[in-house]
PDB file of N, CA and C in Angstrom:
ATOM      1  N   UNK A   1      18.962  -2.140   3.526  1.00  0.00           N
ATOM      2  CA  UNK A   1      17.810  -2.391   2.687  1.00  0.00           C
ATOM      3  C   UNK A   1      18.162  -2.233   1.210  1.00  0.00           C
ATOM      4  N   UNK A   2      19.620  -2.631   0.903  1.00  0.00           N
ATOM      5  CA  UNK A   2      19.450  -2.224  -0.336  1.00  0.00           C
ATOM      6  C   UNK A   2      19.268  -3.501  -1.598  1.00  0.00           C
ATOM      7  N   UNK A   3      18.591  -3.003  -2.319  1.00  0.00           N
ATOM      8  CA  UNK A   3      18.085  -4.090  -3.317  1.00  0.00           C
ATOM      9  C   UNK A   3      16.362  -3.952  -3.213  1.00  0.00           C
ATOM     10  N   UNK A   4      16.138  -3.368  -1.974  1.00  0.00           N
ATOM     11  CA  UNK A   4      14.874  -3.504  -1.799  1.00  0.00           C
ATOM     12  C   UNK A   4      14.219  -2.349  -2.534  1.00  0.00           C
ATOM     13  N   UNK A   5      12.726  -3.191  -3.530  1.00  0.00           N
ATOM     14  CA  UNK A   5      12.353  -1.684  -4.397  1.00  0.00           C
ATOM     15  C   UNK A   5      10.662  -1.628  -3.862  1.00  0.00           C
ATOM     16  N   UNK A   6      10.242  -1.977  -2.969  1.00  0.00           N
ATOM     17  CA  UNK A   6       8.929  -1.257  -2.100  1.00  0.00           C
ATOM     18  C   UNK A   6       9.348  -1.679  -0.732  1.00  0.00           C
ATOM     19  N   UNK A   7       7.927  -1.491   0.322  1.00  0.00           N
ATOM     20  CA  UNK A   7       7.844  -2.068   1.400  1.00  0.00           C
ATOM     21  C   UNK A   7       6.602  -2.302   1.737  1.00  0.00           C
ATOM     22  N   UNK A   8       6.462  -2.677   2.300  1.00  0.00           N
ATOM     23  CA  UNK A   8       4.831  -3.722   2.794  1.00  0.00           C
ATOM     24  C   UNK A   8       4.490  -2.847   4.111  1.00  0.00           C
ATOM     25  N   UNK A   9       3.151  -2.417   3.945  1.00  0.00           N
ATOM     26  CA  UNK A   9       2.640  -1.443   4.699  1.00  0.00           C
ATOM     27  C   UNK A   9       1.063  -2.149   5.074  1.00  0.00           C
ATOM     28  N   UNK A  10       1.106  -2.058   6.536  1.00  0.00           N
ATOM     29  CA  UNK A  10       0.087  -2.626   6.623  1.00  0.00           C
ATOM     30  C   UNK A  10      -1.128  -1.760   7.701  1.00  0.00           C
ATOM     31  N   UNK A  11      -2.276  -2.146   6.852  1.00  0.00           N
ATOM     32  CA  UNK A  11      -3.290  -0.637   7.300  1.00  0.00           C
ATOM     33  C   UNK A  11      -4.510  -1.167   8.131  1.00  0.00           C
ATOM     34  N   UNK A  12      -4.223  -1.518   9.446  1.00  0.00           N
ATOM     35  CA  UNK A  12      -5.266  -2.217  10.081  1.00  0.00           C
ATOM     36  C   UNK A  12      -6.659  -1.630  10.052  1.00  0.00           C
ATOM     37  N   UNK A  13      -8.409  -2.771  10.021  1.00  0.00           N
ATOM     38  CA  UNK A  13      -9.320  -2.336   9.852  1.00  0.00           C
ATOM     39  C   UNK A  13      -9.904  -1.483  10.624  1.00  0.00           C
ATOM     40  N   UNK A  14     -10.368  -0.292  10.157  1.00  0.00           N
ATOM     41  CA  UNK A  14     -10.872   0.912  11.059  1.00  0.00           C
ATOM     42  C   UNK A  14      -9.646   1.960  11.526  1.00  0.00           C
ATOM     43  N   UNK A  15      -8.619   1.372  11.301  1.00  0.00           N
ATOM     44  CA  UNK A  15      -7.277   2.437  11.120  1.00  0.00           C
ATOM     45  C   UNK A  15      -7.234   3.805  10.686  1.00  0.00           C
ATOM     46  N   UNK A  16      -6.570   4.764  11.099  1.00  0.00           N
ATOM     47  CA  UNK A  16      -6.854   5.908  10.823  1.00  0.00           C
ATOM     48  C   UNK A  16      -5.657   6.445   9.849  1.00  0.00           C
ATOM     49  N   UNK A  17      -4.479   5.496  10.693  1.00  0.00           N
ATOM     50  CA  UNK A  17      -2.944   5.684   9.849  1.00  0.00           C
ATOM     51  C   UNK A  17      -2.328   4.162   9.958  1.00  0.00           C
ATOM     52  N   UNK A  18      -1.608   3.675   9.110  1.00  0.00           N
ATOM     53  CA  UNK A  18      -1.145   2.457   9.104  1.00  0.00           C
ATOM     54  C   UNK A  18      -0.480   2.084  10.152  1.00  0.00           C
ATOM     55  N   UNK A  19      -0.304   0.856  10.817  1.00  0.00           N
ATOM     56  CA  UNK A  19       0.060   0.366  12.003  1.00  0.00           C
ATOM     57  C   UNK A  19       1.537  -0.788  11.905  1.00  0.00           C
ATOM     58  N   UNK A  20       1.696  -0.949  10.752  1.00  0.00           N
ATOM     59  CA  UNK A  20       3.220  -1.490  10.537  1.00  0.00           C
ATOM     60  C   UNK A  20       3.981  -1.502   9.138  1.00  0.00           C
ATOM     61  N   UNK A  21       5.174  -1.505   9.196  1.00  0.00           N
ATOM     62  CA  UNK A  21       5.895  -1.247   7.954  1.00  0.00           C
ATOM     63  C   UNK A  21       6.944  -2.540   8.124  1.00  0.00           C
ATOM     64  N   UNK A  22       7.033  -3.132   6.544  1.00  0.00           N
ATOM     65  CA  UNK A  22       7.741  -4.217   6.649  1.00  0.00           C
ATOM     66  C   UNK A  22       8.597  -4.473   5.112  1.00  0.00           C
ATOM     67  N   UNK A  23       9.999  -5.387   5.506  1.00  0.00           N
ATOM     68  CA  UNK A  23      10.733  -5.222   4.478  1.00  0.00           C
ATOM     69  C   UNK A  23      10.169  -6.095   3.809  1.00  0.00           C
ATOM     70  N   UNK A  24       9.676  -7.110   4.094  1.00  0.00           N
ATOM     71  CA  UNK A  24       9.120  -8.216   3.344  1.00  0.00           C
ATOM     72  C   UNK A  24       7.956  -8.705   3.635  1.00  0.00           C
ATOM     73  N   UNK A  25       7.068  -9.554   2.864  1.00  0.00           N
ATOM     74  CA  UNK A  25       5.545 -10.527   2.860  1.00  0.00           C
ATOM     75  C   UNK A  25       5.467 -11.245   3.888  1.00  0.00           C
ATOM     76  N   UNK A  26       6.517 -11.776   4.113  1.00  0.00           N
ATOM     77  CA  UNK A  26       6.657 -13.012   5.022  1.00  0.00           C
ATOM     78  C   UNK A  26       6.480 -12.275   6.274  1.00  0.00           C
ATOM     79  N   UNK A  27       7.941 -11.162   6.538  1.00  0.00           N
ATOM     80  CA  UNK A  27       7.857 -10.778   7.525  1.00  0.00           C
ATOM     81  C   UNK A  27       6.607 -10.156   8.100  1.00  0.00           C
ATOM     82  N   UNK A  28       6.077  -9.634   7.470  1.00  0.00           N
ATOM     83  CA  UNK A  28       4.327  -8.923   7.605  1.00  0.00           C
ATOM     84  C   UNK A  28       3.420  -9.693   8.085  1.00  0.00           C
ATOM     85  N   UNK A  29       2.836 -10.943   7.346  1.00  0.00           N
ATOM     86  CA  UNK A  29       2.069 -11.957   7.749  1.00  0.00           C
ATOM     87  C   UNK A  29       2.649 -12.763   9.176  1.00  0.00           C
ATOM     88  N   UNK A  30       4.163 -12.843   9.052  1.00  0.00           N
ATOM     89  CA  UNK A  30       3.909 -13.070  10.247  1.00  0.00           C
ATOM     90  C   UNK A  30       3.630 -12.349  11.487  1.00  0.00           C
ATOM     91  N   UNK A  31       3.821 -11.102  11.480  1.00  0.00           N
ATOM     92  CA  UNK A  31       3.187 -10.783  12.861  1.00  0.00           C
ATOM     93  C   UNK A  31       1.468 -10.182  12.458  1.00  0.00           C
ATOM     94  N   UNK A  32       1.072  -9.983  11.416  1.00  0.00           N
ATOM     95  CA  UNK A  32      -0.472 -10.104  11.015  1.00  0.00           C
ATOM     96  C   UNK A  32      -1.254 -11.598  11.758  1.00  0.00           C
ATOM     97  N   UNK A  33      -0.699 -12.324  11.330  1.00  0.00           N
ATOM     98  CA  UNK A  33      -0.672 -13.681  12.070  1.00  0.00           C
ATOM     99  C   UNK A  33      -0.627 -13.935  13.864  1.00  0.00           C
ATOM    100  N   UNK A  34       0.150 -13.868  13.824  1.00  0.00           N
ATOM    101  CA  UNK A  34       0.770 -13.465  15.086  1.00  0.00           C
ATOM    102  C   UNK A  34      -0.336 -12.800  16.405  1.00  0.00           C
ATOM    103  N   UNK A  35      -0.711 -11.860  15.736  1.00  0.00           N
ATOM    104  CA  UNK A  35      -2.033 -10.723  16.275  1.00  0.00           C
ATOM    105  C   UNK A  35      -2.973 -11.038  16.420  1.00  0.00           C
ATOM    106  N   UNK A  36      -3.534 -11.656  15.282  1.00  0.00           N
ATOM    107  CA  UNK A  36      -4.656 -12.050  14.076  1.00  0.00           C
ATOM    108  C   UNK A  36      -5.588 -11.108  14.130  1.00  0.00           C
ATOM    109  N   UNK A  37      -4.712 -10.313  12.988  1.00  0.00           N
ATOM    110  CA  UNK A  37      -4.972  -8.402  12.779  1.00  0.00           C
ATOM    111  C   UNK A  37      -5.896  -8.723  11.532  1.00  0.00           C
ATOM    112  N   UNK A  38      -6.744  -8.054  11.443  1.00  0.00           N
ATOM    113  CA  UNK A  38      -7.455  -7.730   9.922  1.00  0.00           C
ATOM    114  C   UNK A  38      -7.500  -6.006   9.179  1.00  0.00           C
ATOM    115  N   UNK A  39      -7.078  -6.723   7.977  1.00  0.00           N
ATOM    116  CA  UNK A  39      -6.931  -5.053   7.655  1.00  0.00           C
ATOM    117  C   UNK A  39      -6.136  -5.568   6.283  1.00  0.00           C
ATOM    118  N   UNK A  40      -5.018  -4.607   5.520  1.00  0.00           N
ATOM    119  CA  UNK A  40      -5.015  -4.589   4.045  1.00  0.00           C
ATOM    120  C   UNK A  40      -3.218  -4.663   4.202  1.00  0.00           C
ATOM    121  N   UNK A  41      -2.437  -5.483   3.634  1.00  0.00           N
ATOM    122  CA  UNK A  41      -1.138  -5.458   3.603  1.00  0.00           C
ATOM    123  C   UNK A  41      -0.921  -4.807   1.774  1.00  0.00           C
ATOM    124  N   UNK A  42      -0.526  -4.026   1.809  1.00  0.00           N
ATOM    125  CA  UNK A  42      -0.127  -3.605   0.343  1.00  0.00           C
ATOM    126  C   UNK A  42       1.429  -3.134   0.278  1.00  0.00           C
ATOM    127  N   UNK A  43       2.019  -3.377  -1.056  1.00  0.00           N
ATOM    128  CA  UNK A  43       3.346  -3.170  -1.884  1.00  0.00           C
ATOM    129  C   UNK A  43       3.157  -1.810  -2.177  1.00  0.00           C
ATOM    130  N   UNK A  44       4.083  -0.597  -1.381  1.00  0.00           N
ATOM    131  CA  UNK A  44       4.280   0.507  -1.512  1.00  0.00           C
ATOM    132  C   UNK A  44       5.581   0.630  -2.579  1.00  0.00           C
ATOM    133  N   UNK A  45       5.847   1.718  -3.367  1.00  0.00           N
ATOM    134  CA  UNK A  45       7.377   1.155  -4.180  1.00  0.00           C
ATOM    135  C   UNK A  45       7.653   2.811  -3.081  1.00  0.00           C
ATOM    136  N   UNK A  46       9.572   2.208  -3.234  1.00  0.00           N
ATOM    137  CA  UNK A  46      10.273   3.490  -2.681  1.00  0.00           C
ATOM    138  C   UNK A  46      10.925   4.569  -3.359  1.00  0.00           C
ATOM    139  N   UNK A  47      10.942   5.791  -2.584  1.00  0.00           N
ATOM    140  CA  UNK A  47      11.046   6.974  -3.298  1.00  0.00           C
ATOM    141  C   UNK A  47      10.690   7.684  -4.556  1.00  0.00           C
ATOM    142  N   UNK A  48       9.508   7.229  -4.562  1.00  0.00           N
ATOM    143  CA  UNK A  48       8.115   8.124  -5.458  1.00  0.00           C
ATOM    144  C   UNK A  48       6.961   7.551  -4.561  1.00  0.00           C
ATOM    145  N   UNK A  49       6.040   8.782  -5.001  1.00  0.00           N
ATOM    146  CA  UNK A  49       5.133   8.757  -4.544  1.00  0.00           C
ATOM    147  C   UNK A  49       3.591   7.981  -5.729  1.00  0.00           C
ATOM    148  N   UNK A  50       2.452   6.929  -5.109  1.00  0.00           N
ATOM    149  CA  UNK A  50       1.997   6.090  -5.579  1.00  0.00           C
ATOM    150  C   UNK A  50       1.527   6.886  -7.026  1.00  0.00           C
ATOM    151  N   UNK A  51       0.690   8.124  -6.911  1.00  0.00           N
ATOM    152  CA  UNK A  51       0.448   8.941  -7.965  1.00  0.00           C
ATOM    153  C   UNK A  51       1.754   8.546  -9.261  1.00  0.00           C
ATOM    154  N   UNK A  52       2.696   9.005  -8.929  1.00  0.00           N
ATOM    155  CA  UNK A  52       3.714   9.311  -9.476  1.00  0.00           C
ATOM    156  C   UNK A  52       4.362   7.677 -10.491  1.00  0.00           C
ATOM    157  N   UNK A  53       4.047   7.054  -9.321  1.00  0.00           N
ATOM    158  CA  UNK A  53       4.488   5.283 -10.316  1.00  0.00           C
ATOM    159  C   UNK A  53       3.366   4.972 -10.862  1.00  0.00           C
ATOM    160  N   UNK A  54       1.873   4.805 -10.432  1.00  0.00           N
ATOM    161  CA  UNK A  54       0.668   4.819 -11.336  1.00  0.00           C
ATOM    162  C   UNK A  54       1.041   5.383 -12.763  1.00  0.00           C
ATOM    163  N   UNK A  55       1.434   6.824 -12.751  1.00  0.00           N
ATOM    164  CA  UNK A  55       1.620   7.471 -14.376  1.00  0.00           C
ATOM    165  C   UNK A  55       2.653   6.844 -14.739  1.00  0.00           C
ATOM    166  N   UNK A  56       3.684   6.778 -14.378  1.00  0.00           N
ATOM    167  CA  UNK A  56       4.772   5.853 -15.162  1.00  0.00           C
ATOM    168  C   UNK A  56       4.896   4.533 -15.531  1.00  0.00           C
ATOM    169  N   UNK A  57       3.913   3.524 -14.273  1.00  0.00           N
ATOM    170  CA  UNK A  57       3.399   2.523 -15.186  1.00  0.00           C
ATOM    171  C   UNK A  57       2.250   1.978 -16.154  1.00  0.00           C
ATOM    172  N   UNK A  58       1.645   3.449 -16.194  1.00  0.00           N
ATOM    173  CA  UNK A  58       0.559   3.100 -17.279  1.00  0.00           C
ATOM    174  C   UNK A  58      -0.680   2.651 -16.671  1.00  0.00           C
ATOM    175  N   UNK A  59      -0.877   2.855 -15.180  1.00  0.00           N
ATOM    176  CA  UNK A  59      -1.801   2.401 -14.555  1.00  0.00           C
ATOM    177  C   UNK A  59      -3.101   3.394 -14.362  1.00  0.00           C
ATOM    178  N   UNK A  60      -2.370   4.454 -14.754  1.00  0.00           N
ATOM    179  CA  UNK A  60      -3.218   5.967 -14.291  1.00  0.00           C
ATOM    180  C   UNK A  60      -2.912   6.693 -15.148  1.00  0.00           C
ATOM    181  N   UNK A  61      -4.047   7.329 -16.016  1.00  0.00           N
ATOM    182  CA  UNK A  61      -3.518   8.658 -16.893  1.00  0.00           C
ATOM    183  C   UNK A  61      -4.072   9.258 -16.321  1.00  0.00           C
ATOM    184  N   UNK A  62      -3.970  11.058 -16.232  1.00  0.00           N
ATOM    185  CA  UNK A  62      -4.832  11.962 -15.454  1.00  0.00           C
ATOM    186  C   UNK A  62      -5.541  12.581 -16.795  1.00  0.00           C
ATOM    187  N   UNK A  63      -6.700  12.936 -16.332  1.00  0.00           N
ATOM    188  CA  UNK A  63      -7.477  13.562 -17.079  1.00  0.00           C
ATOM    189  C   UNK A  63      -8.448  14.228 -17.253  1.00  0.00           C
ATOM    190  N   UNK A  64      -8.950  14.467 -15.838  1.00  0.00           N
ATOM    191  CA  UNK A  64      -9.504  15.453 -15.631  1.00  0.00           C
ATOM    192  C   UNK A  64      -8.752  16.372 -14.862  1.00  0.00           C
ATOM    193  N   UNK A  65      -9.096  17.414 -14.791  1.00  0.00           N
ATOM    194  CA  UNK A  65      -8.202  18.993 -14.477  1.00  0.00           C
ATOM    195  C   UNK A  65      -7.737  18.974 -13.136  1.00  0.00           C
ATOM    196  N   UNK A  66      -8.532  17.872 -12.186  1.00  0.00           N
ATOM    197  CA  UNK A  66      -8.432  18.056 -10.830  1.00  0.00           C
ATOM    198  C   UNK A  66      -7.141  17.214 -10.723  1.00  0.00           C
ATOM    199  N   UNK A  67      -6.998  16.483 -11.291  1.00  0.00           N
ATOM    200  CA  UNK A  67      -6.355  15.085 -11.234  1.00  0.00           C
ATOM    201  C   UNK A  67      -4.581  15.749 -11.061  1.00  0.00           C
ATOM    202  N   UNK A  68      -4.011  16.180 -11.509  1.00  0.00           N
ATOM    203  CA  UNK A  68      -2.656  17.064 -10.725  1.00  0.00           C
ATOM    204  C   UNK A  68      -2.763  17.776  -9.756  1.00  0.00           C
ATOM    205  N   UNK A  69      -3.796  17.887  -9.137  1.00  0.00           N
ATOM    206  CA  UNK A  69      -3.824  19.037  -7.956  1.00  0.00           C
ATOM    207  C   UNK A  69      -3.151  18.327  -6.591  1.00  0.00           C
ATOM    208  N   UNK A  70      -3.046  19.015  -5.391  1.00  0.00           N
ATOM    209  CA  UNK A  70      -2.391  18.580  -4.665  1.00  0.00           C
ATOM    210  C   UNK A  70      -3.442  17.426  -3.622  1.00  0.00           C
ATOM    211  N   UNK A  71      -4.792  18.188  -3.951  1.00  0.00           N
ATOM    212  CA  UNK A  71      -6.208  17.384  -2.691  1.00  0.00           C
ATOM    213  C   UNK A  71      -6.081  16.052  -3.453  1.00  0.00           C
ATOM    214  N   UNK A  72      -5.643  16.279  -5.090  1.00  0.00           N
ATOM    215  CA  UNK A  72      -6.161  14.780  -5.538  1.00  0.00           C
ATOM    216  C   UNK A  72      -5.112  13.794  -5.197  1.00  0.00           C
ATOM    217  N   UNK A  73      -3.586  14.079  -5.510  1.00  0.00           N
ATOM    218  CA  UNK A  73      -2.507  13.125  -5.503  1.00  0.00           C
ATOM    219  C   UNK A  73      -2.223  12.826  -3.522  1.00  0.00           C
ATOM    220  N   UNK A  74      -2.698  13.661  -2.783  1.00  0.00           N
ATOM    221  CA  UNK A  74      -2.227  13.396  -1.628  1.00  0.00           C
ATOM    222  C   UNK A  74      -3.146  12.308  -0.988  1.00  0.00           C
ATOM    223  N   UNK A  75      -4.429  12.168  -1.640  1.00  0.00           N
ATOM    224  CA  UNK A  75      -5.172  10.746  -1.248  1.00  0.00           C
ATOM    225  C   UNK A  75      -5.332   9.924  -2.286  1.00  0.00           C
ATOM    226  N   UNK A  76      -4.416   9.714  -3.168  1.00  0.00           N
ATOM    227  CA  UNK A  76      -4.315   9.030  -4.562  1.00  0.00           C
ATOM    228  C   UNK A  76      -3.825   7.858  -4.114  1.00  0.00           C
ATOM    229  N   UNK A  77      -4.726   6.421  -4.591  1.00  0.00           N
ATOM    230  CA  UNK A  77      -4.145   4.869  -3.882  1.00  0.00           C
ATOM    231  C   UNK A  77      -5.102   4.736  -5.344  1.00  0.00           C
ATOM    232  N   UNK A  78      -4.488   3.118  -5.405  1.00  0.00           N
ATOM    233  CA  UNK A  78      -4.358   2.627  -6.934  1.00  0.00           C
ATOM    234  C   UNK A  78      -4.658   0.391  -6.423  1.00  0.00           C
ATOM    235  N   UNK A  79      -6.250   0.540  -6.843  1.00  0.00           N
ATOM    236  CA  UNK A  79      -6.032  -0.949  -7.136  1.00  0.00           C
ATOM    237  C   UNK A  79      -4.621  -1.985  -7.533  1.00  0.00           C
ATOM    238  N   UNK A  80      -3.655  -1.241  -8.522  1.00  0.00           N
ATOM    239  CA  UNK A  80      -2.767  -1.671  -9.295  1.00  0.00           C
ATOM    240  C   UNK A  80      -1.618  -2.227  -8.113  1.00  0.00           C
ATOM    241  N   UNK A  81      -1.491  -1.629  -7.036  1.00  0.00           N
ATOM    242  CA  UNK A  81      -0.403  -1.853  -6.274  1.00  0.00           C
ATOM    243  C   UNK A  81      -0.686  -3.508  -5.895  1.00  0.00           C
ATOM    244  N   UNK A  82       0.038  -4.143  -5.451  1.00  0.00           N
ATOM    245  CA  UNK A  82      -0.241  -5.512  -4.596  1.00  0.00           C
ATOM    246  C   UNK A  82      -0.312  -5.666  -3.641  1.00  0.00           C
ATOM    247  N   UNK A  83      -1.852  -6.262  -3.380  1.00  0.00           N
ATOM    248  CA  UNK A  83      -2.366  -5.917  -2.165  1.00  0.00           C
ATOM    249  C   UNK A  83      -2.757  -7.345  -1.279  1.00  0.00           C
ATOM    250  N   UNK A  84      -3.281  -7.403   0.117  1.00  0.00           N
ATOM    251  CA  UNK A  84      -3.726  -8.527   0.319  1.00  0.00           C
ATOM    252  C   UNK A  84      -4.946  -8.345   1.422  1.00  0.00           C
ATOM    253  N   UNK A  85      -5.556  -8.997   1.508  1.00  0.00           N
ATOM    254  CA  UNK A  85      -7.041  -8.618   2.847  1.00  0.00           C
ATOM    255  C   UNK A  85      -6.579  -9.648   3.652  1.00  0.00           C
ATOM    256  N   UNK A  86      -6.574  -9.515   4.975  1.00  0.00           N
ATOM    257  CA  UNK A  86      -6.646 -10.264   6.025  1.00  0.00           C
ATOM    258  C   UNK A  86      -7.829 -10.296   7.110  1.00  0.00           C
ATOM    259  N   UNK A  87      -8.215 -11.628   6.897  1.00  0.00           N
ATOM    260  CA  UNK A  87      -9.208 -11.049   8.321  1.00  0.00           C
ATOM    261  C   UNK A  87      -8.593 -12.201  10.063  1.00  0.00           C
ATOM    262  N   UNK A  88      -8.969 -11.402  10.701  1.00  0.00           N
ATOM    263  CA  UNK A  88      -8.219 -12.782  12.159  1.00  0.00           C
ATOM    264  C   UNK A  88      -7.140 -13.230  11.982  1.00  0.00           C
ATOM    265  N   UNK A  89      -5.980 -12.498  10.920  1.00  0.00           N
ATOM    266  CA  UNK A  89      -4.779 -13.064  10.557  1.00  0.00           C
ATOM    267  C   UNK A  89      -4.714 -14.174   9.640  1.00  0.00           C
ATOM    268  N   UNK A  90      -5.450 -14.128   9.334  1.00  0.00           N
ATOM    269  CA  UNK A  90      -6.081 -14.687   7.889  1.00  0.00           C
ATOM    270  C   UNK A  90      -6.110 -14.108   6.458  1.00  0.00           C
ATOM    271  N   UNK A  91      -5.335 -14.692   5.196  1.00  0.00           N
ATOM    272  CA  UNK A  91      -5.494 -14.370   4.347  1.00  0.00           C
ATOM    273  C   UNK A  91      -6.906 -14.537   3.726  1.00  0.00           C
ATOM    274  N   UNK A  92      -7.327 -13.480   2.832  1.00  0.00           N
ATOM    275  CA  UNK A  92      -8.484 -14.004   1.868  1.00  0.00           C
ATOM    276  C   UNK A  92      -9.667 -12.979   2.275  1.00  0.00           C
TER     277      UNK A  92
END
């Protein structure tokens, strides 16, 4: 995997924990497809955590007091990432 700087994580609807991990878009949709799964394919980046690339790309400043704590960053998800909705294996 090297060269590769996220992975495609995909969080089926009503999911409790994500249900597949993928090196690539293509590869994802196709078995989203495949299924015709509905639920959220999003661009995770590797080795940081989403909190952590939010502040470094300027996507997230913290600013209220809670906002470094551990309750906040451990359920911290960010519009900013790239994301996609599927419904019936369907984009859109």
């Amino acid at each position: 995997m090297e060269g590769i700087t996220g992975i495609w994580v995909f969080h089926g609807e009503g999911g409790r924990f994500s249900s597949g991990v993928f090196s690539s878009k293509a590869k994802a949709e196709y078995w989203i497809s495949q299924h015709q799964l509905s639920g959220m394919l999003t661009l995770y980046p590797l080795d940081t955590g989403v909190y952590d690339w939010s502040l470094e790309k300027g996507y997230f400043e913290a600013e209220k007091e809670a906002d470094p704590k551990a309750t906040f960053i451990q359920r911290f998800t960010t519009a900013s990432q790239e994301h996609y909705h599927y419904e019936d294996g369907k984009s859109g």
